[in-house]
C-alpha atoms as a PDB file:
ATOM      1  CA  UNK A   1       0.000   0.000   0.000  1.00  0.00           C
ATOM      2  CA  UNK A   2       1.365   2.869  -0.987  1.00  0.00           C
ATOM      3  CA  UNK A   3       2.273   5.728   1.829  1.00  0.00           C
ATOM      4  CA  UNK A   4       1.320   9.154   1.752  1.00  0.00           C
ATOM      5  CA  UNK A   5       4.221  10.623   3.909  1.00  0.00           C
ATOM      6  CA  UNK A   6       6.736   8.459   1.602  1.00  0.00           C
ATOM      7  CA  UNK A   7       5.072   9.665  -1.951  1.00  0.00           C
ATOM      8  CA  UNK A   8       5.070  13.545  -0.092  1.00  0.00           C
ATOM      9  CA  UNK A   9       9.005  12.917   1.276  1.00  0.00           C
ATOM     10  CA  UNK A  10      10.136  10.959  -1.891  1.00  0.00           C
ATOM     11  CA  UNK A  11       8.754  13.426  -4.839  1.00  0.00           C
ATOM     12  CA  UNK A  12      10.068  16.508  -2.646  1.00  0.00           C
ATOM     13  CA  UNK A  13      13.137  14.913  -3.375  1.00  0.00           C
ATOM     14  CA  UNK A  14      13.071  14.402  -6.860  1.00  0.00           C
ATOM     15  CA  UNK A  15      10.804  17.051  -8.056  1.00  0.00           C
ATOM     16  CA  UNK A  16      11.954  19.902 -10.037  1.00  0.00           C
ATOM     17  CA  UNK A  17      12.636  23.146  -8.193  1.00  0.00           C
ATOM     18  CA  UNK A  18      12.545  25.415 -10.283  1.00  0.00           C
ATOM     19  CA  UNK A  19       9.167  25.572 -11.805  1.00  0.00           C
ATOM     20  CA  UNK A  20       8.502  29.361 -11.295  1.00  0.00           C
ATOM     21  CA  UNK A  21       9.771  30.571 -14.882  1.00  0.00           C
ATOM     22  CA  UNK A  22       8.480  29.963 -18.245  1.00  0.00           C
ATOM     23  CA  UNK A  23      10.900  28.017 -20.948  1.00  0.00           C
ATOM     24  CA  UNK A  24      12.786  30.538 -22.804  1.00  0.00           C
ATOM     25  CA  UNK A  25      12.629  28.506 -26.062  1.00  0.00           C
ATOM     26  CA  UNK A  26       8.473  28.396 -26.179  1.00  0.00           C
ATOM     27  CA  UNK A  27       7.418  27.765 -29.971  1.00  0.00           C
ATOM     28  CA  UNK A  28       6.069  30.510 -31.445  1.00  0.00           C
ATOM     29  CA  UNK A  29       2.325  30.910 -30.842  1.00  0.00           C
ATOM     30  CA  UNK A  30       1.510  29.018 -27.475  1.00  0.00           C
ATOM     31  CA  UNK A  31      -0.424  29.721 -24.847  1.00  0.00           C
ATOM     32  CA  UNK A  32       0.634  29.041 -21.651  1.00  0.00           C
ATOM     33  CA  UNK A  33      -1.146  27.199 -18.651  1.00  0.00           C
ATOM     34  CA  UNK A  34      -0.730  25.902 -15.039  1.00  0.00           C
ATOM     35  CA  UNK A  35      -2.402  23.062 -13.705  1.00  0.00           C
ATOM     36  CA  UNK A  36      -1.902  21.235 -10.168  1.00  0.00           C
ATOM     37  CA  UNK A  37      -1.744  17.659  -9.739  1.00  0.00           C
ATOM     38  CA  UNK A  38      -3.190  17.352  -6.264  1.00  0.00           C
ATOM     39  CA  UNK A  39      -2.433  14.315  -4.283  1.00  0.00           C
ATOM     40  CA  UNK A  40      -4.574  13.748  -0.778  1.00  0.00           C
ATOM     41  CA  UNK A  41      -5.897  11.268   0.892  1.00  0.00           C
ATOM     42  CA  UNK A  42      -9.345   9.619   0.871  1.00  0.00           C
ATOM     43  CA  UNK A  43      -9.842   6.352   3.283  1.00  0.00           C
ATOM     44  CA  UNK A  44      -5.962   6.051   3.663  1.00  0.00           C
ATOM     45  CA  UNK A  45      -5.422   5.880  -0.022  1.00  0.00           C
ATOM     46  CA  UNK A  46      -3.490   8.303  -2.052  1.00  0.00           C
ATOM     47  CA  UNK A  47      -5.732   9.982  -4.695  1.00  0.00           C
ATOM     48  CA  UNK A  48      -5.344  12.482  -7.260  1.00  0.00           C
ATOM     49  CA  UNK A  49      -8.172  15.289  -8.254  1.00  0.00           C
ATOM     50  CA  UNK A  50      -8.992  15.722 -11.729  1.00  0.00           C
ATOM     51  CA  UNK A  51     -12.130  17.698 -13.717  1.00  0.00           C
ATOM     52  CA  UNK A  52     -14.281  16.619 -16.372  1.00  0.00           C
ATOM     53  CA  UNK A  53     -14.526  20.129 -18.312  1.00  0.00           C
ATOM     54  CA  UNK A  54     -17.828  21.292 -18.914  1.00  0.00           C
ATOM     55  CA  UNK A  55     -19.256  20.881 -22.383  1.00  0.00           C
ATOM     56  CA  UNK A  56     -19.935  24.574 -22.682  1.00  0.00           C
ATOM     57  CA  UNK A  57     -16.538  25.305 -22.918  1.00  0.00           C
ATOM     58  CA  UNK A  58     -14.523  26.686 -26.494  1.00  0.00           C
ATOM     59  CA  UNK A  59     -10.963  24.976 -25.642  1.00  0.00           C
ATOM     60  CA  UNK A  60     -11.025  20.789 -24.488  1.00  0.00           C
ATOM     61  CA  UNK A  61     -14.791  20.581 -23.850  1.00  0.00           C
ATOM     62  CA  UNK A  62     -15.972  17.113 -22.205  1.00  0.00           C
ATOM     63  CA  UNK A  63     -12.247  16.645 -21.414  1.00  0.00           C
ATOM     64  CA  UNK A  64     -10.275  14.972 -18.670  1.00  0.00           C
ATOM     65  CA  UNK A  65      -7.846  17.682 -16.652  1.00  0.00           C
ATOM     66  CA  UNK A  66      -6.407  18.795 -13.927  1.00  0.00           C
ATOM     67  CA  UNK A  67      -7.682  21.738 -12.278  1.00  0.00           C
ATOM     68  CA  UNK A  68      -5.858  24.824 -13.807  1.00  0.00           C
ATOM     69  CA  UNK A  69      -5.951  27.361 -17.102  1.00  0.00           C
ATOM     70  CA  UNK A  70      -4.305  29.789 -18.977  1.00  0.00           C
ATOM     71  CA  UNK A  71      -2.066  32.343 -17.921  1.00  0.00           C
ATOM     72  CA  UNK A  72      -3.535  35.771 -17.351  1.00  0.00           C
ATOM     73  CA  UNK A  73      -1.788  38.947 -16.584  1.00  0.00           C
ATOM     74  CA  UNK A  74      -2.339  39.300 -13.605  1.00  0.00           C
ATOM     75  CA  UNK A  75      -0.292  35.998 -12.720  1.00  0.00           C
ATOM     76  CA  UNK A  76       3.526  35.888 -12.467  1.00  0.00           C
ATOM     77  CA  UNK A  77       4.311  32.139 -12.846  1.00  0.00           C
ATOM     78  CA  UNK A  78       2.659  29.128 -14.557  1.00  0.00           C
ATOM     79  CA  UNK A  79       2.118  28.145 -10.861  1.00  0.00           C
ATOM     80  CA  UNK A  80      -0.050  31.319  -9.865  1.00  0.00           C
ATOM     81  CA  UNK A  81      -2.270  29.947 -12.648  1.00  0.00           C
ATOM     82  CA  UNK A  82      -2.431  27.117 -10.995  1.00  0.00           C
ATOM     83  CA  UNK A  83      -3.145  28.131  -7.980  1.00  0.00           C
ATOM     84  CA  UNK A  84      -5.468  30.752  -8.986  1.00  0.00           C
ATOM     85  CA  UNK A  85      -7.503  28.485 -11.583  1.00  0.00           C
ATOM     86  CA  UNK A  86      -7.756  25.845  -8.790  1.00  0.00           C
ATOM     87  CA  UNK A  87      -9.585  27.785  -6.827  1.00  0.00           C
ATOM     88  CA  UNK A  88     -11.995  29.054  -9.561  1.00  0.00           C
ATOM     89  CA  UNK A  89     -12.609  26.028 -10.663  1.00  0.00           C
ATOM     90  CA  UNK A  90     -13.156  23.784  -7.752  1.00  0.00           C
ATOM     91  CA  UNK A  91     -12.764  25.763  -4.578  1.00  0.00           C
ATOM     92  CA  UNK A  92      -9.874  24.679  -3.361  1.00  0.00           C
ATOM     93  CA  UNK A  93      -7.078  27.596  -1.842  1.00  0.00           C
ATOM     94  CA  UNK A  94      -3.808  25.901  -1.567  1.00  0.00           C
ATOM     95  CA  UNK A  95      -0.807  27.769  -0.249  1.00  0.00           C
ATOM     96  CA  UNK A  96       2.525  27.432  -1.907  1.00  0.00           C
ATOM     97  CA  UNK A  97       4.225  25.765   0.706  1.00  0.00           C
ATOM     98  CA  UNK A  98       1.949  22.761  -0.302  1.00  0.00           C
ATOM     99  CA  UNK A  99       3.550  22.713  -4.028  1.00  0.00           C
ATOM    100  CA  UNK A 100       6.737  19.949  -3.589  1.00  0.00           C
ATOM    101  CA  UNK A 101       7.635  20.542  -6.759  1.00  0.00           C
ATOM    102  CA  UNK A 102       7.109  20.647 -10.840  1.00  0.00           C
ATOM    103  CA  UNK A 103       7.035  17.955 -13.133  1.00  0.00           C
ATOM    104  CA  UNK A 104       7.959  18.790 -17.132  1.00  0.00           C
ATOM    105  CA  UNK A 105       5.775  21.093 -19.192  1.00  0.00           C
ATOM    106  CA  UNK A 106       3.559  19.160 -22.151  1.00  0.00           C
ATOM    107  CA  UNK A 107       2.523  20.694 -25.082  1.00  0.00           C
ATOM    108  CA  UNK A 108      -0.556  20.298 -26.681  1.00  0.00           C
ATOM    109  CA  UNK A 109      -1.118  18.371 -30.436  1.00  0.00           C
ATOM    110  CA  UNK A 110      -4.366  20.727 -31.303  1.00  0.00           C
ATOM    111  CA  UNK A 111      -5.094  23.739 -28.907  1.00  0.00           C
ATOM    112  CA  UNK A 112      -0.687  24.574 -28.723  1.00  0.00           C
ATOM    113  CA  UNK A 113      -1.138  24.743 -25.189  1.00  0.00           C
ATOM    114  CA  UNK A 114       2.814  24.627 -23.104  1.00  0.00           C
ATOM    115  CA  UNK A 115       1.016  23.144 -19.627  1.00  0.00           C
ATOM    116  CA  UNK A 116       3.126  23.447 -16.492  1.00  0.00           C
ATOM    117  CA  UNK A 117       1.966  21.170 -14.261  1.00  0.00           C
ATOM    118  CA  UNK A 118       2.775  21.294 -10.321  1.00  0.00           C
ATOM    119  CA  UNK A 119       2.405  18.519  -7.622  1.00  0.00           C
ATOM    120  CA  UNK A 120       0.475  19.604  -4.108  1.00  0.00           C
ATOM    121  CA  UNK A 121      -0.162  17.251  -1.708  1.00  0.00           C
ATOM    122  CA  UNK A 122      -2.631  17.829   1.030  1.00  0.00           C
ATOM    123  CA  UNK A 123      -2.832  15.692   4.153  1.00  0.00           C
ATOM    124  CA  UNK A 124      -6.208  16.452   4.918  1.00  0.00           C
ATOM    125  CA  UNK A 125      -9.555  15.762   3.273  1.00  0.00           C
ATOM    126  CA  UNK A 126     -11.301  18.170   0.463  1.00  0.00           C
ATOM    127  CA  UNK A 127     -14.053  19.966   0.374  1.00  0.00           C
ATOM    128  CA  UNK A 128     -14.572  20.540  -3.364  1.00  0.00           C
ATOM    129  CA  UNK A 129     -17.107  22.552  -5.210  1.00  0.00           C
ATOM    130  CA  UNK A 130     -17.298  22.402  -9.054  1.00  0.00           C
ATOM    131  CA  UNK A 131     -17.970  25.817 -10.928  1.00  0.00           C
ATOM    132  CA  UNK A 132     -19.486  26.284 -14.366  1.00  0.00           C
ATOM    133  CA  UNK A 133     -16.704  25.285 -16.032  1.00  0.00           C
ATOM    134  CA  UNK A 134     -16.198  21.829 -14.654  1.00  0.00           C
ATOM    135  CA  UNK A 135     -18.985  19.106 -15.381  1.00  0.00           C
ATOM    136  CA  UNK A 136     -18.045  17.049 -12.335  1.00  0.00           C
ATOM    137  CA  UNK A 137     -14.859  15.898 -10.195  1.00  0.00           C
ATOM    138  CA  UNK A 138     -12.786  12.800  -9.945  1.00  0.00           C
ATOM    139  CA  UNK A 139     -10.772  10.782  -7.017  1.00  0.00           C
ATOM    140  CA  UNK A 140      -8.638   8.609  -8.773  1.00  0.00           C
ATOM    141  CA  UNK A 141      -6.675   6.502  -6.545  1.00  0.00           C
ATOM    142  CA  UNK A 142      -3.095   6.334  -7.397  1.00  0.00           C
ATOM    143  CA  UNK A 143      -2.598   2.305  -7.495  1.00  0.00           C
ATOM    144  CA  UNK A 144      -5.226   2.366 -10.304  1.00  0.00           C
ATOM    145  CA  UNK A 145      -3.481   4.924 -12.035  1.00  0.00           C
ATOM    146  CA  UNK A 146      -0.576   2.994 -12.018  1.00  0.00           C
ATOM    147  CA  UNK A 147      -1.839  -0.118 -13.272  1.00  0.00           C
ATOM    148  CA  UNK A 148      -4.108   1.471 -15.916  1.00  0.00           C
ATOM    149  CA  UNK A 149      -1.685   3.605 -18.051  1.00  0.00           C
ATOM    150  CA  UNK A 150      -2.238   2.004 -21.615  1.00  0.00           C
ATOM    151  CA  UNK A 151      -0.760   2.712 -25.211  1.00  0.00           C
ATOM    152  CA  UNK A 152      -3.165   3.755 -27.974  1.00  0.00           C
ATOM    153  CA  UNK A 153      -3.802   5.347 -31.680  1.00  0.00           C
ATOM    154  CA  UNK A 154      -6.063   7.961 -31.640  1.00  0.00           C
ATOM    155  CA  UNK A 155      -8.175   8.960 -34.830  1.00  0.00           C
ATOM    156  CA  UNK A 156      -8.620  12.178 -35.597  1.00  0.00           C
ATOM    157  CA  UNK A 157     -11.269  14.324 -37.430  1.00  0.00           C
ATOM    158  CA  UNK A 158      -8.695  14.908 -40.585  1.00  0.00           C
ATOM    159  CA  UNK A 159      -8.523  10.785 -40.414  1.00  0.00           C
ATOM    160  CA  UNK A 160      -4.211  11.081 -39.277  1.00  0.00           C
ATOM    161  CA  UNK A 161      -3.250   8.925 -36.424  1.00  0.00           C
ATOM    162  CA  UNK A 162      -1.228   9.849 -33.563  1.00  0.00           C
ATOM    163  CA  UNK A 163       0.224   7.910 -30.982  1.00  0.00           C
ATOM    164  CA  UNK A 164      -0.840   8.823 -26.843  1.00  0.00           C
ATOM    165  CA  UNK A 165      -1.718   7.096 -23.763  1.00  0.00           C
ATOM    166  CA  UNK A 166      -4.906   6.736 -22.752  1.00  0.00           C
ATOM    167  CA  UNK A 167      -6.375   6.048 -18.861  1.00  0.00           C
ATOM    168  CA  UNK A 168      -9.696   4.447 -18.332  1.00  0.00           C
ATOM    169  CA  UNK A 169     -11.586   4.781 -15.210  1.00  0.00           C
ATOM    170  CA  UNK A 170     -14.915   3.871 -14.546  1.00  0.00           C
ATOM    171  CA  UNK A 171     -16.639   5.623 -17.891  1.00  0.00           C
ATOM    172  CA  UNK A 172     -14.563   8.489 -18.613  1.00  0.00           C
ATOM    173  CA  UNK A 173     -11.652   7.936 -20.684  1.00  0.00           C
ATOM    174  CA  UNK A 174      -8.130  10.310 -19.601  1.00  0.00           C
ATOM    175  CA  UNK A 175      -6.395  11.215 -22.553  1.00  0.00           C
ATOM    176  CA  UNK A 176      -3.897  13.789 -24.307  1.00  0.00           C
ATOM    177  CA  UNK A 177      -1.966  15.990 -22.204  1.00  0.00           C
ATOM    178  CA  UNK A 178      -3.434  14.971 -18.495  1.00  0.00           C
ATOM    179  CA  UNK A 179      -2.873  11.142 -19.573  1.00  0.00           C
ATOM    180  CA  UNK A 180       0.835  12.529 -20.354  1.00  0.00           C
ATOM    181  CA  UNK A 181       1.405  14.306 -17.270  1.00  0.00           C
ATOM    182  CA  UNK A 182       0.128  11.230 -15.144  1.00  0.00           C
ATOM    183  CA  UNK A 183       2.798   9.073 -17.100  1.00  0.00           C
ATOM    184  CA  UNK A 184       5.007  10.993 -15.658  1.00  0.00           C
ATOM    185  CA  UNK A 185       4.017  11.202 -12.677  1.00  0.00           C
ATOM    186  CA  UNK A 186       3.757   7.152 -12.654  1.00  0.00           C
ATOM    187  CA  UNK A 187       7.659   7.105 -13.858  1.00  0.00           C
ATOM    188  CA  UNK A 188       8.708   8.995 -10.824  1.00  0.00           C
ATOM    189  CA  UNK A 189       6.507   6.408  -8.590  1.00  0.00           C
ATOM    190  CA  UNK A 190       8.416   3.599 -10.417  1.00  0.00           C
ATOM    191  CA  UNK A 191      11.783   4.448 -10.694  1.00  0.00           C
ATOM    192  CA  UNK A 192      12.056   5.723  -7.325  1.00  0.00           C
ATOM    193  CA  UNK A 193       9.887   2.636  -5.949  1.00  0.00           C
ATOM    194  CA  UNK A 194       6.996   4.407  -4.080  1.00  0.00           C
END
């Protein structure tokens, strides 16, 4: 069974540090977002939040994320975004000194999105309200996660395949860039044997 304080002590360890500035090299036209991969626990198990986006939405509707958005002026880091957006979009105020690090940024295939995503963990349990941008919320426990990541070929409109991953739990199906950032997130659980 995997242990909370372990995952919180090992990560911290291995983690990047400095996730508070942008890549210099971004390709031209991208937007830039931050998104929080929150780890807590729910009945002693390690789980991580993600959103189903609302439908409504112009940019990934219906879609599988973690809570977070684009980078507005107001924001000076990838992380404020994060912080800021998760708190929009599901309620949640999380202080910096619960961020134990960055993982690598992902770029989008269609929307040329650079996502920054940061790891929180929170020791306590959530109170989480959705907005009107987020259709519902998921626990996904972190052994499942593990076990689940799968290769694909997705089909798009345009009929061109690409190669991604592809997470199914229950009857939503975790894709693109948030199936990305949870591979890597599962290579840092492996290779450091959490």
């Amino acid at each position: 069974m995997l242990d909370f304080d372990q995952i919180r002590d090992t990560l911290g360890r291995v983690l990047k540090k400095d996730y508070f500035t942008i890549d210099k090299k971004l390709p031209n036209a991208c937007r830039v977002a931050g998104v929080l991969v929150i780890i807590h626990p729910l009945n002693n198990i390690p789980h991580i939040v993600l959103t189903k986006r609302s439908l409504k939405l112009k940019d990934h509707a219906g879609q599988i994320s973690f809570p977070g958005g684009n980078l507005e002026i107001e924001d000076l880091s990838p992380l404020d975004t994060a912080l800021r957006e998760t708190r929009e979009e599901i309620g949640l105020e999380i202080h910096r000194d619960k961020i134990i690090g960055g993982l690598d940024s992902v770029q989008t295939s269609t929307s040329k999105y650079v996502i920054y995503p940061y790891v929180a963990m929170i020791e306590s349990g959530l109170y989480l309200r959705a907005n009107d941008e987020v259709e519902k919320i998921l626990n996904i426990p972190i052994p499942n996660i593990l076990d689940i990541l799968l290769q694909y070929s997705l089909t798009t409109d345009g009929g061109t395949y690409r190669r991604g991953l592809q997470i199914l739990w229950e009857d939503e199906v975790i894709w693109g860039a948030t199936a990305t950032i949870l591979k890597q997130l599962s290579h840092y659980f492996r290779n450091n044997r959490i």
